[in-house]
PDB file of N, CA and C in Angstrom:
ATOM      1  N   UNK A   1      13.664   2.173 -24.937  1.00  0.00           N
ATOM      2  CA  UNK A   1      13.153   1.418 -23.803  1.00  0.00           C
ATOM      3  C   UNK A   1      12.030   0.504 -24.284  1.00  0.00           C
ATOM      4  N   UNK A   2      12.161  -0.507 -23.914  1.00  0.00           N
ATOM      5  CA  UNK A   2      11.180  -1.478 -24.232  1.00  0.00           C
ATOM      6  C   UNK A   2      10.484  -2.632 -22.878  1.00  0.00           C
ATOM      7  N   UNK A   3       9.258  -2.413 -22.827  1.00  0.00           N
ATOM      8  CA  UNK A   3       7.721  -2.844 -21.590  1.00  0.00           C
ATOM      9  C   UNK A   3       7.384  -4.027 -22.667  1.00  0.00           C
ATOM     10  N   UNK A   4       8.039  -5.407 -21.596  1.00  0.00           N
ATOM     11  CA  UNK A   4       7.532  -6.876 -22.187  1.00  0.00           C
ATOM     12  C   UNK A   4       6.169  -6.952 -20.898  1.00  0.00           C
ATOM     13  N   UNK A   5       5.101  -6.994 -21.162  1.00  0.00           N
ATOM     14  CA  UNK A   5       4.320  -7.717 -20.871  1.00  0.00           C
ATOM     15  C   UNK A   5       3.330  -9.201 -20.805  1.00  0.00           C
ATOM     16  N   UNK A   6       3.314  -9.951 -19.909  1.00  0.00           N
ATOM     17  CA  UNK A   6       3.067 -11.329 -20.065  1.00  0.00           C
ATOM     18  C   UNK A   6       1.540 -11.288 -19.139  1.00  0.00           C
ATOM     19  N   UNK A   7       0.662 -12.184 -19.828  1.00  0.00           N
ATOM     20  CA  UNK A   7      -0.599 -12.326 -18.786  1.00  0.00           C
ATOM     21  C   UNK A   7      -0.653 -13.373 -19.214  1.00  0.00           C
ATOM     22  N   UNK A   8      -1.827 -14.050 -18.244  1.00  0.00           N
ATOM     23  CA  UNK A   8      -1.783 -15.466 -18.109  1.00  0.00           C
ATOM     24  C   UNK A   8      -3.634 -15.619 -19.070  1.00  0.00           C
ATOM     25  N   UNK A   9      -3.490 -16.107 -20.159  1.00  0.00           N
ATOM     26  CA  UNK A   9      -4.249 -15.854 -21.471  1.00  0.00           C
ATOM     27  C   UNK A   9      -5.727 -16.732 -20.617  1.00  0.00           C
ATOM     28  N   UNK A  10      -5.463 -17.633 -19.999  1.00  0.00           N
ATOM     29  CA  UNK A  10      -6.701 -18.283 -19.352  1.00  0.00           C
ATOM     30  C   UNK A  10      -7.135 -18.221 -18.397  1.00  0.00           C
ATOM     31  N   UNK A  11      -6.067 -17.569 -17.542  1.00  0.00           N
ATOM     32  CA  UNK A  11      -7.136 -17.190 -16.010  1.00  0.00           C
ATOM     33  C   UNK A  11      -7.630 -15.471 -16.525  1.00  0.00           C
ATOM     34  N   UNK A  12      -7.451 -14.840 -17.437  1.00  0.00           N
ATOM     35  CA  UNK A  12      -7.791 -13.513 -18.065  1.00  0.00           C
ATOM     36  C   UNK A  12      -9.265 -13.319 -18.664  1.00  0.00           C
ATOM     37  N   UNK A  13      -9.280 -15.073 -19.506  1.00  0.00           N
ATOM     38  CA  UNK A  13     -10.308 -15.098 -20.356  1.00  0.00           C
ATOM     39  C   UNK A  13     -11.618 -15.744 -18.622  1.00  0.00           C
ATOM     40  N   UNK A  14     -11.231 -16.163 -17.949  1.00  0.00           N
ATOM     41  CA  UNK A  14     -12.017 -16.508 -17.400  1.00  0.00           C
ATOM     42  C   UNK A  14     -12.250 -15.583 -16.147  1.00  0.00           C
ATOM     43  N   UNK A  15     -11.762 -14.480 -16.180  1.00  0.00           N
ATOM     44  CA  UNK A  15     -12.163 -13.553 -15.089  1.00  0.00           C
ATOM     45  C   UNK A  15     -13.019 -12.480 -15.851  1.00  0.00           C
ATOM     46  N   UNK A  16     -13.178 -12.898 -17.019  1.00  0.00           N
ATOM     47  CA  UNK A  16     -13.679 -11.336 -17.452  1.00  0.00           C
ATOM     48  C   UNK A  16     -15.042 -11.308 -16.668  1.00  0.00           C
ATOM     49  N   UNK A  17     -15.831 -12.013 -16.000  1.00  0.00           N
ATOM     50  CA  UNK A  17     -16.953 -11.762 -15.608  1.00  0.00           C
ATOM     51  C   UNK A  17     -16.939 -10.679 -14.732  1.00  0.00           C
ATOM     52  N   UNK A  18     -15.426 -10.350 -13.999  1.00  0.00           N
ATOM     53  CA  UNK A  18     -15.678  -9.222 -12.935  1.00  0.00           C
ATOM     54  C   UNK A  18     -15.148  -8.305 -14.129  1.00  0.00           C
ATOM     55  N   UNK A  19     -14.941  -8.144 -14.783  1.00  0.00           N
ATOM     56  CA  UNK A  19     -14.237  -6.987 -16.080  1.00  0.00           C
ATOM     57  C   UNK A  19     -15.688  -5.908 -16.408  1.00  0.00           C
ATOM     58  N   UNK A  20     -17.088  -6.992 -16.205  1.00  0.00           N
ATOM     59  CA  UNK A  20     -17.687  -6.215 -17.188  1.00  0.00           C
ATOM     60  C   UNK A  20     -19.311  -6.150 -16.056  1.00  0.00           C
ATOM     61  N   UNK A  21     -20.221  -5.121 -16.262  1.00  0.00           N
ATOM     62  CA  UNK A  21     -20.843  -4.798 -15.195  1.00  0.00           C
ATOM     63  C   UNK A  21     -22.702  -5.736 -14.977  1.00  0.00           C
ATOM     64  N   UNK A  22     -22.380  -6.229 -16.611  1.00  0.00           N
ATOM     65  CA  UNK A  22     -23.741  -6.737 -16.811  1.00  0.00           C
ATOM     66  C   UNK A  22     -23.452  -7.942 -18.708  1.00  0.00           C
ATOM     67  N   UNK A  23     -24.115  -8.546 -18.660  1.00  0.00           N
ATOM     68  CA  UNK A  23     -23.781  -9.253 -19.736  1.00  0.00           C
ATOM     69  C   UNK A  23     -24.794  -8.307 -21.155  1.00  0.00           C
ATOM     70  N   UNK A  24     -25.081  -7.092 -21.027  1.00  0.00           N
ATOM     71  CA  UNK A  24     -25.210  -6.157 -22.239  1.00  0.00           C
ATOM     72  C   UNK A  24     -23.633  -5.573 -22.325  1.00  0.00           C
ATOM     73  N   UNK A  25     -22.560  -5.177 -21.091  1.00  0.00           N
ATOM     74  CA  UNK A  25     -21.628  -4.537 -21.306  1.00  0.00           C
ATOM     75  C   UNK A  25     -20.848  -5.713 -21.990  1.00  0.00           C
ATOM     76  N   UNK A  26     -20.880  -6.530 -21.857  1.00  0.00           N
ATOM     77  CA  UNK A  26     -19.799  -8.220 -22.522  1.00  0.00           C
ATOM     78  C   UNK A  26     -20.171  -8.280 -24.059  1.00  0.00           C
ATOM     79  N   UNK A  27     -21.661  -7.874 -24.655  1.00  0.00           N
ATOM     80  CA  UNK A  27     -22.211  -7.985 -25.664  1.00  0.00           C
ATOM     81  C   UNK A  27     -21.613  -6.723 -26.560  1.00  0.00           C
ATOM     82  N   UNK A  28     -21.618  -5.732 -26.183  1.00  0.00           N
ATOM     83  CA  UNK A  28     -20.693  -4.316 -26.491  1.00  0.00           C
ATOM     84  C   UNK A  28     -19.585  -4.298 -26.939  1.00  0.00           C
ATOM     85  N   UNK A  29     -18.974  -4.966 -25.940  1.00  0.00           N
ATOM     86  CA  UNK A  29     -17.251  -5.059 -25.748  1.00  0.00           C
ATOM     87  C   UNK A  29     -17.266  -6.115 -26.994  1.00  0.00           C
ATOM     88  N   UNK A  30     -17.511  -7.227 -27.444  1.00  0.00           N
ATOM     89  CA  UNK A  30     -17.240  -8.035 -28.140  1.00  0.00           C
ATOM     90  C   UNK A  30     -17.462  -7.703 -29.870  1.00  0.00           C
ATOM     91  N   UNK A  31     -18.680  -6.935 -29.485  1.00  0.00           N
ATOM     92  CA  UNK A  31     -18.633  -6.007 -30.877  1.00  0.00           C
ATOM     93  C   UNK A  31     -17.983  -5.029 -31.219  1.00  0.00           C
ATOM     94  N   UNK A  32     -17.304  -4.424 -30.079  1.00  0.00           N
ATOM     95  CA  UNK A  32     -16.642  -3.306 -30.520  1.00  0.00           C
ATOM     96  C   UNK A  32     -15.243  -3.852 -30.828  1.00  0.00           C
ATOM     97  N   UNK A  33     -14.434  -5.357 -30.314  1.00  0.00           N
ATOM     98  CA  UNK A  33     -13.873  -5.832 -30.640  1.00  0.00           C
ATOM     99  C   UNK A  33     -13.843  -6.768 -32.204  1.00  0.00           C
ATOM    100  N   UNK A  34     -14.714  -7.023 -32.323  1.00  0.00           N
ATOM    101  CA  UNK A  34     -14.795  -6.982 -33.576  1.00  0.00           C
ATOM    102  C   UNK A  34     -14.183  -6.112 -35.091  1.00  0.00           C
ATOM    103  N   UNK A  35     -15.337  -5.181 -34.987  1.00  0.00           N
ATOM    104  CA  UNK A  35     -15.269  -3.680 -35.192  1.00  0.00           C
ATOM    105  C   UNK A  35     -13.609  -3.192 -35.390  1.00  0.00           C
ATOM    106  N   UNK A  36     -12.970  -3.326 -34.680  1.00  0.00           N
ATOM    107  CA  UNK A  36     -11.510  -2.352 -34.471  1.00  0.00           C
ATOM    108  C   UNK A  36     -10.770  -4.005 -35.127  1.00  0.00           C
ATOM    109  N   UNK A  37     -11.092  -5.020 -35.389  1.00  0.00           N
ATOM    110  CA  UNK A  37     -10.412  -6.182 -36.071  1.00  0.00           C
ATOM    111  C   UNK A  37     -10.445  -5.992 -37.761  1.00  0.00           C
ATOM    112  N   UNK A  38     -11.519  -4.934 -37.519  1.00  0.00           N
ATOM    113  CA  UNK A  38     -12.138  -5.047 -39.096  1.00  0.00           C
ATOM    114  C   UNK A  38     -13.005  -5.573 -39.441  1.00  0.00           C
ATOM    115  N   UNK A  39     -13.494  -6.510 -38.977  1.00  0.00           N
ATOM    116  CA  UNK A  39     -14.656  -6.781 -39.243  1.00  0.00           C
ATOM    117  C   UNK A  39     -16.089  -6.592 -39.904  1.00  0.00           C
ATOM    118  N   UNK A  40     -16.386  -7.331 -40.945  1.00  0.00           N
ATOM    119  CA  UNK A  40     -17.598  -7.092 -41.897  1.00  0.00           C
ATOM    120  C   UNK A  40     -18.887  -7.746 -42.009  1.00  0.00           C
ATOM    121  N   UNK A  41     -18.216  -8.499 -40.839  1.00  0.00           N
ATOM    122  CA  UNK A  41     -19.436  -9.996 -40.447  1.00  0.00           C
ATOM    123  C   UNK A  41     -19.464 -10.323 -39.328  1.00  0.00           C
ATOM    124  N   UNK A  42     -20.627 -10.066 -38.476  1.00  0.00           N
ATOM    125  CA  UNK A  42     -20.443 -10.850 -36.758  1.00  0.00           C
ATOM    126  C   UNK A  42     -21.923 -11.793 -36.859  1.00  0.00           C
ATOM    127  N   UNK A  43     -21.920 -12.897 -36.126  1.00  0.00           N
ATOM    128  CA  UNK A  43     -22.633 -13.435 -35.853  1.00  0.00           C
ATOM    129  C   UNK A  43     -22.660 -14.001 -34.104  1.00  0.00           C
ATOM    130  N   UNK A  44     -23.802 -14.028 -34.114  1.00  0.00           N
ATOM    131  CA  UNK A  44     -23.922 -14.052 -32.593  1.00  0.00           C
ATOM    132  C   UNK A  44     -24.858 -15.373 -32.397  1.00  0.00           C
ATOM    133  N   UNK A  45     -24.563 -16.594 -31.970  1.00  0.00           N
ATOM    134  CA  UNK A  45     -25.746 -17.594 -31.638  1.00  0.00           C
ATOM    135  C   UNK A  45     -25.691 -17.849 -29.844  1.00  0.00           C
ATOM    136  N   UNK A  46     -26.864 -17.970 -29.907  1.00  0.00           N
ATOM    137  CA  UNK A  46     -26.655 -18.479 -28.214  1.00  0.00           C
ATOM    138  C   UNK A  46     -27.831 -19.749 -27.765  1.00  0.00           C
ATOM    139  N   UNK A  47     -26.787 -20.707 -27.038  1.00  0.00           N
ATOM    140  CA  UNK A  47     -27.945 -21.840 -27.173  1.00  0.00           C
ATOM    141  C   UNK A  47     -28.599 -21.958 -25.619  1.00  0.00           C
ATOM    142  N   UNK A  48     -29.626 -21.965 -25.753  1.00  0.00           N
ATOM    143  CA  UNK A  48     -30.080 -21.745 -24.774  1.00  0.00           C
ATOM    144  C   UNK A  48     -30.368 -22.891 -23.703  1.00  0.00           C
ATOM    145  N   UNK A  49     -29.771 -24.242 -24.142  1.00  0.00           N
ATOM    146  CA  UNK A  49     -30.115 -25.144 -23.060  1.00  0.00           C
ATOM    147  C   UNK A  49     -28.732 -25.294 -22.276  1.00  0.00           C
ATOM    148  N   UNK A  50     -27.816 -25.452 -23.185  1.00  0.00           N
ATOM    149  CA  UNK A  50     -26.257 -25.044 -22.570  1.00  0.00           C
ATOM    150  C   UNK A  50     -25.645 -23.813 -22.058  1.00  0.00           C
ATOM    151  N   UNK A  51     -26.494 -22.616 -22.324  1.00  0.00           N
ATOM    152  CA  UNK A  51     -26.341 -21.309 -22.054  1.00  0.00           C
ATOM    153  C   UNK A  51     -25.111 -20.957 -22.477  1.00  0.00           C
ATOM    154  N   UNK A  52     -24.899 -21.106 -23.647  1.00  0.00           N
ATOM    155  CA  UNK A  52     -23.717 -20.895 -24.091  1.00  0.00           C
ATOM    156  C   UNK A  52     -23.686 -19.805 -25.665  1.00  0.00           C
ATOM    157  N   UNK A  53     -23.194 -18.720 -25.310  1.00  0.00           N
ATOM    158  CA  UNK A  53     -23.265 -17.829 -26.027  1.00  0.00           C
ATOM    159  C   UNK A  53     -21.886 -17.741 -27.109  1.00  0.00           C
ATOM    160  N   UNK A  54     -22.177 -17.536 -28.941  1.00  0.00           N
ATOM    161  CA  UNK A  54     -20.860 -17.314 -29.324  1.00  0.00           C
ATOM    162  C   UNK A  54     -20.382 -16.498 -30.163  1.00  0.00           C
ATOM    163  N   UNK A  55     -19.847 -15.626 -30.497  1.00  0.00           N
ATOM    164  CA  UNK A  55     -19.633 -14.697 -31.420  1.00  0.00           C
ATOM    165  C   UNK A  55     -18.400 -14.691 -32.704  1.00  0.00           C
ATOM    166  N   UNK A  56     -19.092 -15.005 -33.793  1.00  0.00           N
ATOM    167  CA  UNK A  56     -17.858 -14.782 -34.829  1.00  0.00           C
ATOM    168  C   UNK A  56     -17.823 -14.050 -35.611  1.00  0.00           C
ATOM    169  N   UNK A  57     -16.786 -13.474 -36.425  1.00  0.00           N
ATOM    170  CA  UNK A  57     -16.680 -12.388 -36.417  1.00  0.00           C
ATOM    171  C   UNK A  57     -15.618 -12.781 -37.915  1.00  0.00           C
ATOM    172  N   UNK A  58     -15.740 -11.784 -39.172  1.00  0.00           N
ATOM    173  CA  UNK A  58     -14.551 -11.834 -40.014  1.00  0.00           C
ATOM    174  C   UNK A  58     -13.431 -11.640 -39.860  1.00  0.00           C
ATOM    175  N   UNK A  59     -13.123 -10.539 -38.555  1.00  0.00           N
ATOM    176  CA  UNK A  59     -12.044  -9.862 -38.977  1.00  0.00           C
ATOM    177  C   UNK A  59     -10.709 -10.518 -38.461  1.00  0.00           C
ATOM    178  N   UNK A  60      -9.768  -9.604 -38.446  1.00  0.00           N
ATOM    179  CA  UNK A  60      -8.526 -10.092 -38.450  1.00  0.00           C
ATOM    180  C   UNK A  60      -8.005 -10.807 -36.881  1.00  0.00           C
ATOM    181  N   UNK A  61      -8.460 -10.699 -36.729  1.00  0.00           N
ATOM    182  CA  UNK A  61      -7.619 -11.283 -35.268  1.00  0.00           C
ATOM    183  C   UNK A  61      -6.560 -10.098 -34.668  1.00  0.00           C
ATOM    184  N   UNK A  62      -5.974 -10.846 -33.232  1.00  0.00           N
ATOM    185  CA  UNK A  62      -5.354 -10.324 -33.038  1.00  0.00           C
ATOM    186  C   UNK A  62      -3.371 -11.361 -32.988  1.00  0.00           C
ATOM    187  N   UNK A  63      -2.886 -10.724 -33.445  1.00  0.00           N
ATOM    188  CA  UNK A  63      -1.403 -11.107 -34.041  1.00  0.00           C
ATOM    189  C   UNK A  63      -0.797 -11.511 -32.246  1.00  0.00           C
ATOM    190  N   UNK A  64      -0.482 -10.835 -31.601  1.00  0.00           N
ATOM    191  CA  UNK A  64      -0.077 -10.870 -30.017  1.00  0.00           C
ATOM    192  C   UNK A  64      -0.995 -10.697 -28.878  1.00  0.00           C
ATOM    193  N   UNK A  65      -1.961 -11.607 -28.255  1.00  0.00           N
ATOM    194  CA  UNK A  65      -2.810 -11.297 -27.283  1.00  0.00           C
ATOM    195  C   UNK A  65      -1.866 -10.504 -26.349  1.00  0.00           C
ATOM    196  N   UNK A  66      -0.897 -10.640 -26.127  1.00  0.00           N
ATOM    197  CA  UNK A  66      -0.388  -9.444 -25.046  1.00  0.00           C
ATOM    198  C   UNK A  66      -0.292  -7.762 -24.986  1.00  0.00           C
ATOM    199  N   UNK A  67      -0.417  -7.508 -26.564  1.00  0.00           N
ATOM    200  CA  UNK A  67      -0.966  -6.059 -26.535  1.00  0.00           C
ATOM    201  C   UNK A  67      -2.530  -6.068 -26.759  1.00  0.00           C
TER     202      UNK A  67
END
Protein backbone atom coordinates (compact mmCIF):
# COMPACT_ATOMS: atom_id res chain seq x y z
CA UNK A 1 0.00 0.00 0.00
CA UNK A 2 1.26 3.19 -0.86
CA UNK A 3 0.01 7.19 0.94
CA UNK A 4 0.91 9.92 -1.96
CA UNK A 5 0.79 13.02 -0.19
CA UNK A 6 0.70 16.56 -1.82
CA UNK A 7 0.78 20.06 0.14
CA UNK A 8 0.75 23.21 -1.22
CA UNK A 9 4.76 24.16 -0.47
CA UNK A 10 3.74 28.07 -0.21
CA UNK A 11 0.66 28.57 1.48
CA UNK A 12 2.56 25.89 4.20
CA UNK A 13 5.66 28.01 4.32
CA UNK A 14 3.54 30.96 4.97
CA UNK A 15 1.21 29.69 7.63
CA UNK A 16 3.78 28.50 9.81
CA UNK A 17 3.16 31.51 12.02
CA UNK A 18 0.05 29.67 13.49
CA UNK A 19 2.38 26.28 13.58
CA UNK A 20 4.51 27.74 16.23
CA UNK A 21 3.58 29.44 19.72
CA UNK A 22 6.19 32.25 19.96
CA UNK A 23 9.13 33.17 17.63
CA UNK A 24 11.75 31.28 20.37
CA UNK A 25 9.57 28.04 19.33
CA UNK A 26 10.36 29.00 15.22
CA UNK A 27 14.10 29.56 16.43
CA UNK A 28 14.13 25.79 17.92
CA UNK A 29 12.34 24.21 15.23
CA UNK A 30 14.79 25.56 12.63
CA UNK A 31 17.69 24.32 14.53
CA UNK A 32 16.51 21.24 15.22
CA UNK A 33 15.88 21.09 11.53
CA UNK A 34 19.03 21.66 10.78
CA UNK A 35 20.48 19.24 13.19
CA UNK A 36 18.46 16.02 11.78
CA UNK A 37 19.87 17.47 7.98
CA UNK A 38 23.21 16.98 9.41
CA UNK A 39 24.30 19.81 9.80
CA UNK A 40 27.79 21.23 11.06
CA UNK A 41 27.24 24.87 10.45
CA UNK A 42 24.16 27.18 11.17
CA UNK A 43 24.21 30.68 10.92
CA UNK A 44 21.61 32.89 11.93
CA UNK A 45 21.56 36.82 10.75
CA UNK A 46 18.70 39.01 11.34
CA UNK A 47 18.38 42.48 9.96
CA UNK A 48 16.82 44.52 11.88
CA UNK A 49 15.45 47.37 9.76
CA UNK A 50 13.71 44.87 7.35
CA UNK A 51 12.99 42.50 10.20
CA UNK A 52 14.01 39.88 8.38
CA UNK A 53 15.47 36.92 9.95
CA UNK A 54 17.74 34.02 8.12
CA UNK A 55 19.13 30.81 8.82
CA UNK A 56 21.76 28.71 6.95
CA UNK A 57 22.70 25.82 7.61
CA UNK A 58 25.34 22.99 5.94
CA UNK A 59 23.40 20.26 5.88
CA UNK A 60 21.75 18.21 3.47
CA UNK A 61 18.54 19.34 2.58
CA UNK A 62 15.63 17.80 2.17
CA UNK A 63 15.32 15.41 -1.21
CA UNK A 64 11.08 15.51 -1.20
CA UNK A 65 9.44 18.41 0.81
CA UNK A 66 6.40 16.16 0.94
CA UNK A 67 7.76 13.79 3.51
Amino acid sequence: MQIQVRINEEGALRNQRYAFTDRFTLVSELLQNARRAGAMRIEIHYDATAQVLRVEDDGRGLDDFQK
